[in-house]
Protein backbone atom coordinates (compact mmCIF):
# COMPACT_ATOMS: atom_id res chain seq x y z
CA UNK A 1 -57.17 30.96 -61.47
CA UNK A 2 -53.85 29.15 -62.56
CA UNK A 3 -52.86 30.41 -66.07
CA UNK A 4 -49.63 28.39 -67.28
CA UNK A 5 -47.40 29.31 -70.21
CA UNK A 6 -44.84 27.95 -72.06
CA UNK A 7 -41.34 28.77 -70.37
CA UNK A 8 -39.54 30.95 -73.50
CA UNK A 9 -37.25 34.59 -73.64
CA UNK A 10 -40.54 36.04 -75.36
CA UNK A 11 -42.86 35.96 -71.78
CA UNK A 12 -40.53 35.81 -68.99
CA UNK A 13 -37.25 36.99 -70.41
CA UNK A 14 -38.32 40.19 -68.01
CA UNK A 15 -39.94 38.36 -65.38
CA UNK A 16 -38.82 37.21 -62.10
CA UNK A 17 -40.03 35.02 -59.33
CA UNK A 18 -40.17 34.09 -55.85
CA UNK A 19 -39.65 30.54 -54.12
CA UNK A 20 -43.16 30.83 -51.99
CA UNK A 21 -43.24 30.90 -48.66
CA UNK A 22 -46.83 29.46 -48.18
CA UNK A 23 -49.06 27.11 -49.98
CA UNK A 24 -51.56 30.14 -50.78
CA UNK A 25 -51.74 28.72 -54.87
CA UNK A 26 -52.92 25.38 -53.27
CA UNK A 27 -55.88 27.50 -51.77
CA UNK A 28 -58.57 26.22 -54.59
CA UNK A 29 -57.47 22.48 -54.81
CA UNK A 30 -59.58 20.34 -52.62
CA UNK A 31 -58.13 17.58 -54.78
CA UNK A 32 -54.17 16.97 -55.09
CA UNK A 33 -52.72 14.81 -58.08
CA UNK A 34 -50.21 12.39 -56.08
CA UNK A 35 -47.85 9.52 -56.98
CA UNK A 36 -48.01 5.92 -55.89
CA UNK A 37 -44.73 6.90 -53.94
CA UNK A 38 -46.63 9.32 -51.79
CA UNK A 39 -49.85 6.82 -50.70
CA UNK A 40 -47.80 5.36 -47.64
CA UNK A 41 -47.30 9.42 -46.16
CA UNK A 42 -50.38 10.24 -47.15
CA UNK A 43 -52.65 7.15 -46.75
CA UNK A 44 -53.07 7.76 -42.50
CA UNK A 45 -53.30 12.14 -42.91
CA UNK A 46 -55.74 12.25 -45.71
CA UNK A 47 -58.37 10.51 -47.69
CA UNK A 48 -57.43 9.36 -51.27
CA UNK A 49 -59.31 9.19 -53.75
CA UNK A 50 -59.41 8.33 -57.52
CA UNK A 51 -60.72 11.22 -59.33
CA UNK A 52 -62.11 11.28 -62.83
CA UNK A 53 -61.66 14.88 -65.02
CA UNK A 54 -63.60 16.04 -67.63
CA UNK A 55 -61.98 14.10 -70.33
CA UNK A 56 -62.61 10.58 -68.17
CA UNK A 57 -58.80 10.18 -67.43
CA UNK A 58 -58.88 8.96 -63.89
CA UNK A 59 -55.91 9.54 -61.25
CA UNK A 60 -54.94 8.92 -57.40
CA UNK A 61 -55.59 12.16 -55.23
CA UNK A 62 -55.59 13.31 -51.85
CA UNK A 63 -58.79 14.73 -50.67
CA UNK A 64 -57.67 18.13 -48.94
CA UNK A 65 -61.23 19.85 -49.16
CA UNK A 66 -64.78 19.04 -48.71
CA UNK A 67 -66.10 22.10 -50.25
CA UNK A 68 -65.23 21.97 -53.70
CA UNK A 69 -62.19 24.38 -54.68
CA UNK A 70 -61.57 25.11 -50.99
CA UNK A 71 -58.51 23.41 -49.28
CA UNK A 72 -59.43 22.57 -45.62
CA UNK A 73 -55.78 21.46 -44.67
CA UNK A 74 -54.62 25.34 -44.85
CA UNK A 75 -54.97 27.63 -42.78
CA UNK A 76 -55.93 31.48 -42.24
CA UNK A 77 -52.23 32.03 -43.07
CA UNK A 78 -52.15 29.82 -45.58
CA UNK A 79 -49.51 27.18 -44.24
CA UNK A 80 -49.93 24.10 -44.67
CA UNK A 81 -50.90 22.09 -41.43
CA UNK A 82 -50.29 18.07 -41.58
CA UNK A 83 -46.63 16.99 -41.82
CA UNK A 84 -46.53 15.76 -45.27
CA UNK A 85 -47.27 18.27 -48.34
CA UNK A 86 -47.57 16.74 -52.08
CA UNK A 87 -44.94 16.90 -54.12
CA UNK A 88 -47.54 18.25 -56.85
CA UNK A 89 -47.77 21.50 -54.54
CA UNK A 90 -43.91 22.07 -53.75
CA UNK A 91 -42.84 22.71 -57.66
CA UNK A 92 -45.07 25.76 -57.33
CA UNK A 93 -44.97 27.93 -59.94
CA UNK A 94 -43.58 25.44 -62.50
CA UNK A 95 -45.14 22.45 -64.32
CA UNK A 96 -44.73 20.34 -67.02
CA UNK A 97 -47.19 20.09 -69.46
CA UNK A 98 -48.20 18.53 -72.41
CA UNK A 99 -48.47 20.75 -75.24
CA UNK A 100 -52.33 20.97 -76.99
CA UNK A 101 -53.63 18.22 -79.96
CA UNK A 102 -51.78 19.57 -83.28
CA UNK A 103 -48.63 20.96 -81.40
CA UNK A 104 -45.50 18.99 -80.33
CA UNK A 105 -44.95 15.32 -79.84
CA UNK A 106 -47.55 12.94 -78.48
CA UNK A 107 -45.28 12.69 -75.55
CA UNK A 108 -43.44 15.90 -75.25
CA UNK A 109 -44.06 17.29 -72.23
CA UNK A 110 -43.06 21.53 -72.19
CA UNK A 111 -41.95 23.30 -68.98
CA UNK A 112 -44.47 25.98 -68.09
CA UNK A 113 -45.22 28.37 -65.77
CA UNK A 114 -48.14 29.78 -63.73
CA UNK A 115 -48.37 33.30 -64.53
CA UNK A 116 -51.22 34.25 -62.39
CA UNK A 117 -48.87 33.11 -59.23
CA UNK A 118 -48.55 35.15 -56.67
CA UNK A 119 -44.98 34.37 -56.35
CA UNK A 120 -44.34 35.28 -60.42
CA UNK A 121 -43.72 39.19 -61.52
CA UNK A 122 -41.81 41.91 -62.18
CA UNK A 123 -39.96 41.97 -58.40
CA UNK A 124 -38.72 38.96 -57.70
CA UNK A 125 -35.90 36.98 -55.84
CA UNK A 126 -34.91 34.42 -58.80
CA UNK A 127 -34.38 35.13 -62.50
CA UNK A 128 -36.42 32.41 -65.11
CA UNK A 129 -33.64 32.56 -67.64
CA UNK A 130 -29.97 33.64 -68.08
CA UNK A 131 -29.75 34.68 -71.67
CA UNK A 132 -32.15 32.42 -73.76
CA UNK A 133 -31.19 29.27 -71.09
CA UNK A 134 -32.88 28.52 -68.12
CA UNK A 135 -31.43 29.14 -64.75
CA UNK A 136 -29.51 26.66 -62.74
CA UNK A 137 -32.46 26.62 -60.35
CA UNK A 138 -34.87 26.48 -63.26
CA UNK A 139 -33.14 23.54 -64.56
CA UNK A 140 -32.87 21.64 -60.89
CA UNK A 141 -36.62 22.12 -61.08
CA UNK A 142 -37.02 20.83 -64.30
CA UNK A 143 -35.12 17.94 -63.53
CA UNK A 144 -37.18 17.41 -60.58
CA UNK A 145 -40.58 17.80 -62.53
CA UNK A 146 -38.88 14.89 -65.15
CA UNK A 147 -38.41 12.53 -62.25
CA UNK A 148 -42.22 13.32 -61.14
CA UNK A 149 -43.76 13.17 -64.31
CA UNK A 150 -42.51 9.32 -64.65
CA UNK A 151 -44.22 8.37 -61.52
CA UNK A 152 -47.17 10.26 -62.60
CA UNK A 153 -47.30 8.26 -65.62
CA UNK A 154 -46.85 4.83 -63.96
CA UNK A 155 -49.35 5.66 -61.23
CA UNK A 156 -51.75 6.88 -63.90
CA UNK A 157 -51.05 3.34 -65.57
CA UNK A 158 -52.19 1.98 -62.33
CA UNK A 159 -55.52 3.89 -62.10
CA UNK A 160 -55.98 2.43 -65.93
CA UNK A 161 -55.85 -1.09 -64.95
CA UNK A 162 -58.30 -0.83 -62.00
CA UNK A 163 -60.77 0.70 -64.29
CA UNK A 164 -60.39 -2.01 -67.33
CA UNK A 165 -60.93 -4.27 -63.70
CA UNK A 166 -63.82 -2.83 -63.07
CA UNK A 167 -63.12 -2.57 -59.44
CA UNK A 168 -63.99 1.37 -58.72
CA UNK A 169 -67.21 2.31 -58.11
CA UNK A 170 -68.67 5.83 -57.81
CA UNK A 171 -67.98 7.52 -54.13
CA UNK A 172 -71.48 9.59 -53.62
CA UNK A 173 -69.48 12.33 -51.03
CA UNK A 174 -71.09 15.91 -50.13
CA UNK A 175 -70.07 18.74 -48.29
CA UNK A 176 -71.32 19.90 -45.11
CA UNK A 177 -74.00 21.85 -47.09
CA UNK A 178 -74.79 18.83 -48.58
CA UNK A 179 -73.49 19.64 -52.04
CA UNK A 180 -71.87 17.00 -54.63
CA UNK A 181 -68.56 16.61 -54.82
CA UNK A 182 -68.46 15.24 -58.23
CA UNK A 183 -66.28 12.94 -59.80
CA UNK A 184 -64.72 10.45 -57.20
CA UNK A 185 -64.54 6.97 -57.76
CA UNK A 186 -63.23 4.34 -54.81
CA UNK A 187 -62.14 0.85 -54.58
CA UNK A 188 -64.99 -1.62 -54.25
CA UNK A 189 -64.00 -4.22 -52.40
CA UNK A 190 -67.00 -6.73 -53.33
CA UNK A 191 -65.88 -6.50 -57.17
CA UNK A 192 -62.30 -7.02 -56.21
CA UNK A 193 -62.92 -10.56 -54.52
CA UNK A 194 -64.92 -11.64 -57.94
CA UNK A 195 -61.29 -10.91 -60.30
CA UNK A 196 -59.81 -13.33 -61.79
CA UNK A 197 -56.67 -14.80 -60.98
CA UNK A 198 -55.03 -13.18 -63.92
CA UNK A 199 -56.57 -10.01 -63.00
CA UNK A 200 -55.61 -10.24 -59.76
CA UNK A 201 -51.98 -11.12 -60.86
CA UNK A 202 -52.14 -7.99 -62.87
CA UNK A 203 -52.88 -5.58 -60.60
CA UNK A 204 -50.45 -6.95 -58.28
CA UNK A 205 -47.73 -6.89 -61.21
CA UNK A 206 -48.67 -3.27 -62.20
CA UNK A 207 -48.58 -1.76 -58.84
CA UNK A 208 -52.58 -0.86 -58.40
CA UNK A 209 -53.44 -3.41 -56.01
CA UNK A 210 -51.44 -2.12 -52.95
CA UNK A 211 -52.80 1.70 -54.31
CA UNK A 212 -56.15 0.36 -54.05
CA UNK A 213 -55.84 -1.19 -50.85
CA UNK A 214 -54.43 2.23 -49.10
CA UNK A 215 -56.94 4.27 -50.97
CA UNK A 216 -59.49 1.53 -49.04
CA UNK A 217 -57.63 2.40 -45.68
CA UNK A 218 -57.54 5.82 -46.47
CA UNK A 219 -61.14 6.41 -46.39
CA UNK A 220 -61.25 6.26 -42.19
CA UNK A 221 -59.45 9.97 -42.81
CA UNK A 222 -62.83 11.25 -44.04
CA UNK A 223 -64.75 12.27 -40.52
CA UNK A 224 -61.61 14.14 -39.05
CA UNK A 225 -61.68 16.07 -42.67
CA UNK A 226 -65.33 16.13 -42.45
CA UNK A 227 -65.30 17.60 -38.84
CA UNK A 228 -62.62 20.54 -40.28
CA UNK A 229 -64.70 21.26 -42.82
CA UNK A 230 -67.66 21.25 -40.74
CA UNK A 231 -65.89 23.57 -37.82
CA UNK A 232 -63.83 25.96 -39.62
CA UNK A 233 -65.21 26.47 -42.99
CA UNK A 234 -66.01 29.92 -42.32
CA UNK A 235 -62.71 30.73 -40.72
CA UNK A 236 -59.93 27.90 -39.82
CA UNK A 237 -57.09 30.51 -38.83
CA UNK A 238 -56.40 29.01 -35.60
CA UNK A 239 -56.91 25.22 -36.66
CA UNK A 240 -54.26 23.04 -35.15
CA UNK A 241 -54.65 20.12 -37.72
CA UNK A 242 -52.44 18.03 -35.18
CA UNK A 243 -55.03 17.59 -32.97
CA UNK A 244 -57.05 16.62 -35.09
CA UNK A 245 -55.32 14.07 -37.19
CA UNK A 246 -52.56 12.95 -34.39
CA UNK A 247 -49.13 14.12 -34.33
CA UNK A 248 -46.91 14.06 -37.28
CA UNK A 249 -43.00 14.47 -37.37
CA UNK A 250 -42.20 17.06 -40.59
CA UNK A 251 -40.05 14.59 -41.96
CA UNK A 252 -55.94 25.89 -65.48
CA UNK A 253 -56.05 28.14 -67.44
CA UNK A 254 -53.01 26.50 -70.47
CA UNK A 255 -51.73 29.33 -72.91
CA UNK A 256 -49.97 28.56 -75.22
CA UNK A 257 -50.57 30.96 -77.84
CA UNK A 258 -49.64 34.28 -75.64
């Protein structure tokens, strides 16, 4: 389990890390946060989905498992096998967070890192911090994570306005065991034709239409997901996700007290 911690002298003034050379800490997401940037990569590889958590906040993922906490687009070595890989998944082992109700700003957002990653420890190839500042390559990644987190935040704005539209309805999807996998909402197309025309001209303005629409068009990924989840479940080491999906050109645990 991911366990990420406030960037400071105090934890990782010791600590080292490694830039990984898998996607081994994506091995328990079969859902991937992505930004409305992304949907035209990922749109013909994967299914999207919009996926609600556990405090109703609803945002645009790609579907990368149909077992939950099992990613089927890995495999045996852990490398990742279609031709486009989430951003959310290549700032591995750093995030930024928002810090929890009664500490920080409403909007401050704190640079943490996973400290149950394999790639985070005593040995390591990179340094966290160079006195009390972080490293050059620490800061290039926070930088990066800042330009991420705003299209986070407007394609979470997007998801918003398709749910005060009431055009997502639940998506009833099980595994090959026939288990739930709980908490995925889709575009309903029916409820979309009945908007508005200032609806409609609001979703347009805001971006979530065109999301919508690809998530829609996304959804003819499912069987060849389904059929890897169905075939290699047990052991996908010598899965050739190519041939499955056509070729492609290669273009929490939050601590804050320790």
């Amino acid at each position: 389990m991911s366990r990420y911690i406030p960037l400071s002298t105090e934890r990782f003034g010791d600590k080292r890390w490694t830039r990984f050379t898998d996607y081994r800490h994506a091995q328990p997401l079969h859902l991937v946060p992505i930004m409305a940037p992304e949907v035209s990569r990922l749109a013909g590889q994967l299914p999207l989905v919009f996926a609600r958590d556990g405090q109703g906040k609803v945002s645009l993922c790609a579907l990368t498992g149909l077992t939950e906490h099992k990613n089927h687009c890995l495999n045996g070595n852990h490398r990742w096998q279609l031709s486009y890989v989430p951003a959310f998944l290549r700032t591995h082992p750093f995030r930024l967070m928002a810090p929890p109700k009664g500490k920080g700003e409403p909007n401050q957002r704190v640079l943490c890192v996973d400290v149950e990653s394999p790639w985070v420890g005593e040995q390591g190839e990179e340094a966290f911090l160079e006195g009390d500042q972080p490293t050059a390559l620490v800061q290039e990644t926070l930088q990066a994570l800042g330009k991420q987190a705003k299209h986070f935040a407007l394609t979470e704005r997007a998801c918003q306005v398709l749910m005060e539209a009431e055009v997502l309805t639940q998506w009833p999807l099980t595994d090959h065991k026939g288990q739930p996998i709980n908490g995925l909402l889709r575009l309903d197309e029916g409820k979309l034709a009945k908007v508005t025309p200032e609806t409609l001209a609001k979703l347009h303005k805001s971006g979530a239409l065109a999301m919508a629409y690809a998530q829609a068009i996304s959804t003819h990924q499912l069987a060849a997901l389904k059929h890897l989840a169905e075939t290699f479940d047990a052991d996908y080491r010598h899965v050739d996700l190519d041939s499955v999906f056509g070729d492609g050109d290669d273009d929490l645990l939050f601590d804050f007290d320790n």
